[in-house]
Protein backbone atom coordinates (compact mmCIF):
# COMPACT_ATOMS: atom_id res chain seq x y z
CA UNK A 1 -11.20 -22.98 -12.42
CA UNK A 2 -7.08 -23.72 -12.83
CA UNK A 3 -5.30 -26.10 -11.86
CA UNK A 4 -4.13 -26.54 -8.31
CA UNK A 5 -1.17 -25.05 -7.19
CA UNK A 6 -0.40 -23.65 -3.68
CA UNK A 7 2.19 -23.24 -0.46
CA UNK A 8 4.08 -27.15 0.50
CA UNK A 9 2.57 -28.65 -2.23
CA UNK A 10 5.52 -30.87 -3.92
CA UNK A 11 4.18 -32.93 -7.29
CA UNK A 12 3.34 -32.31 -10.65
CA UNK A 13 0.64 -29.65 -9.70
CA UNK A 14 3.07 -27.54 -7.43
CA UNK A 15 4.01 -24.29 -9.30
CA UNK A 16 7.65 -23.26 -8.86
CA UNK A 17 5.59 -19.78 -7.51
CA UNK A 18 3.22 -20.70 -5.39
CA UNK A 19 0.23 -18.63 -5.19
CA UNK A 20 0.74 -18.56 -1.33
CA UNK A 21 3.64 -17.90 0.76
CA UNK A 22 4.25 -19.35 4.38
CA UNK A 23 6.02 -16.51 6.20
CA UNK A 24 7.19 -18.05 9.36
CA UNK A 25 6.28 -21.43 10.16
CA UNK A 26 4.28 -21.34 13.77
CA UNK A 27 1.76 -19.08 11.98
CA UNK A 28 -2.04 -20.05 11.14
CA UNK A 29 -2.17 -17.50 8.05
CA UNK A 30 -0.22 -18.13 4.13
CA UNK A 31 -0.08 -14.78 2.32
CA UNK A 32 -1.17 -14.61 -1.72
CA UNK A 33 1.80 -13.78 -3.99
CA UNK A 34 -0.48 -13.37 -7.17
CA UNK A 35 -4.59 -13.13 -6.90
CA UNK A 36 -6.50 -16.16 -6.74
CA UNK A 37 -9.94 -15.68 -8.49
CA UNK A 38 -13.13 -17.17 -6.71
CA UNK A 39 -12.95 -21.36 -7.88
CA UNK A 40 -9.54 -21.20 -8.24
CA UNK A 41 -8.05 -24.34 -6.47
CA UNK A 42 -5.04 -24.42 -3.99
CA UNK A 43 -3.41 -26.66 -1.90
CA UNK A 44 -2.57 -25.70 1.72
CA UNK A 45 -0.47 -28.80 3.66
CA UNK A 46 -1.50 -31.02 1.29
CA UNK A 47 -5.40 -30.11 1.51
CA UNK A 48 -7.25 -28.86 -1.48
CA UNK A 49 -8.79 -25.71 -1.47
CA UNK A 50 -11.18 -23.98 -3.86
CA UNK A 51 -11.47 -19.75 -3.20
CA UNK A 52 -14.92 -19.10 -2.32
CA UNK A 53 -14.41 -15.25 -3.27
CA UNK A 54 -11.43 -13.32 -5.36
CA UNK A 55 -8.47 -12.78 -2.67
CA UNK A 56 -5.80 -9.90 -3.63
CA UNK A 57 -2.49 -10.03 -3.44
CA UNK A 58 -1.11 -9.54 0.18
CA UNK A 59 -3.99 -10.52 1.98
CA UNK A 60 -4.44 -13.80 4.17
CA UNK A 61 -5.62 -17.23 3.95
CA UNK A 62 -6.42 -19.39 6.44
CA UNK A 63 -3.70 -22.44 6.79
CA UNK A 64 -6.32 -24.15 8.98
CA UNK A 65 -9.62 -23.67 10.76
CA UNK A 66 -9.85 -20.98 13.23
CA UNK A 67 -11.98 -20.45 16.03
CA UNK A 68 -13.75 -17.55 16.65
CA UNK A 69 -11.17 -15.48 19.46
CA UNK A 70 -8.41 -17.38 18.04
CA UNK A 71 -5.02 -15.38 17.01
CA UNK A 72 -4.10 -15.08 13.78
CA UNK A 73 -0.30 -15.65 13.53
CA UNK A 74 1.49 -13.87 10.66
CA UNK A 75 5.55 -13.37 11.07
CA UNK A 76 5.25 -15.34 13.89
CA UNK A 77 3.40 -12.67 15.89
CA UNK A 78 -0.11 -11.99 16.35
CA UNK A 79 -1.67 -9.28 13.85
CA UNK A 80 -5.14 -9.67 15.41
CA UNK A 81 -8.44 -12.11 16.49
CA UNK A 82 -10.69 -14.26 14.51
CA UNK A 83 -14.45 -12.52 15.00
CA UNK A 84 -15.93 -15.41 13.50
CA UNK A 85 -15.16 -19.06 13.00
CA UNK A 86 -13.24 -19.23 9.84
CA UNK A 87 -12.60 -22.61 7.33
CA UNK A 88 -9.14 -23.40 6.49
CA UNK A 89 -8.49 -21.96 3.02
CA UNK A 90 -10.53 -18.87 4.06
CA UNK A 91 -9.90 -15.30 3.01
CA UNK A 92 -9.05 -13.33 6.09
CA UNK A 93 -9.70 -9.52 5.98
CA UNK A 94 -11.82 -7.02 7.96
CA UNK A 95 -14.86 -9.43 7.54
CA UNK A 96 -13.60 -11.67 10.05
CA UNK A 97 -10.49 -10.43 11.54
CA UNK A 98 -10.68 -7.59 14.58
CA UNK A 99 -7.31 -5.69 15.20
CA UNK A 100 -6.33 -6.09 18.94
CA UNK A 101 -4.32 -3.12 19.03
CA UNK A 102 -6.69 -0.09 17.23
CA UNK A 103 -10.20 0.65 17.35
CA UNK A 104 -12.06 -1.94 14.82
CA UNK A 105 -13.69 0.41 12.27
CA UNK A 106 -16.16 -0.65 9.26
CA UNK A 107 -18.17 1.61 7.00
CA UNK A 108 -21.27 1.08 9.53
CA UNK A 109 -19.70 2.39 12.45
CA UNK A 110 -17.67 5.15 10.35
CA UNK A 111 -20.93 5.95 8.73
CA UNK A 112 -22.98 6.53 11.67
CA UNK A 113 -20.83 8.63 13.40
CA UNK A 114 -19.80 6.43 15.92
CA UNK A 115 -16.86 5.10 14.85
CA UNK A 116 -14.35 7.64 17.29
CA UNK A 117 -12.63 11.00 16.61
């Protein structure tokens, strides 16, 4: 486990490159500069964190709690809808994000045949 570090996190534990980056500031989502390995600890508004699972660089995390059918905001527009209810500090991915704008497509449905053209 390291040390915390994360986005608006002024202090002695802030890193000068936080691990997450706040794009615009009416969205619900912080985007990871550098991978954060599953225990590491972050700090999102102030909150601390700990990564259930390894998130990649460029994916999402969750700046607070989201309702299942909520938008998730990133660049200050919507990139898609919450399937699930998801924690703040959450990894948000395919798992539990649905596109609102193309088919929704996983290895099940791709697998089966019945996942369009």
């Amino acid at each position: 486990m390291t040390k915390p570090d994360g986005a608006n996190s002024p202090g002695p534990d802030a890193n000068p490159s936080p691990r997450l980056l706040l794009l615009d500031e009416g969205d619900n989502v912080l985007v990871c500069t550098r991978p954060i390995a599953a225990g590491d600890q972050f700090l999102i508004d102030g909150r601390l964190h700990a990564a259930q699972v390894a998130i990649p660089v460029g994916h999402k995390v969750a700046r607070h709690a989201l309702a299942a059918g909520d938008k998730v905001l990133k660049y200050g527009a919507p990139v898609g809808s919450a399937n699930r209810p998801i924690a703040a500090g959450e990894w948000i991915h395919l798992h539990n994000l649905d596109s609102d704008y193309i088919p929704t497509h996983s290895r099940k449905t791709v697998g089966s045949g019945s996942g369009g053209p």
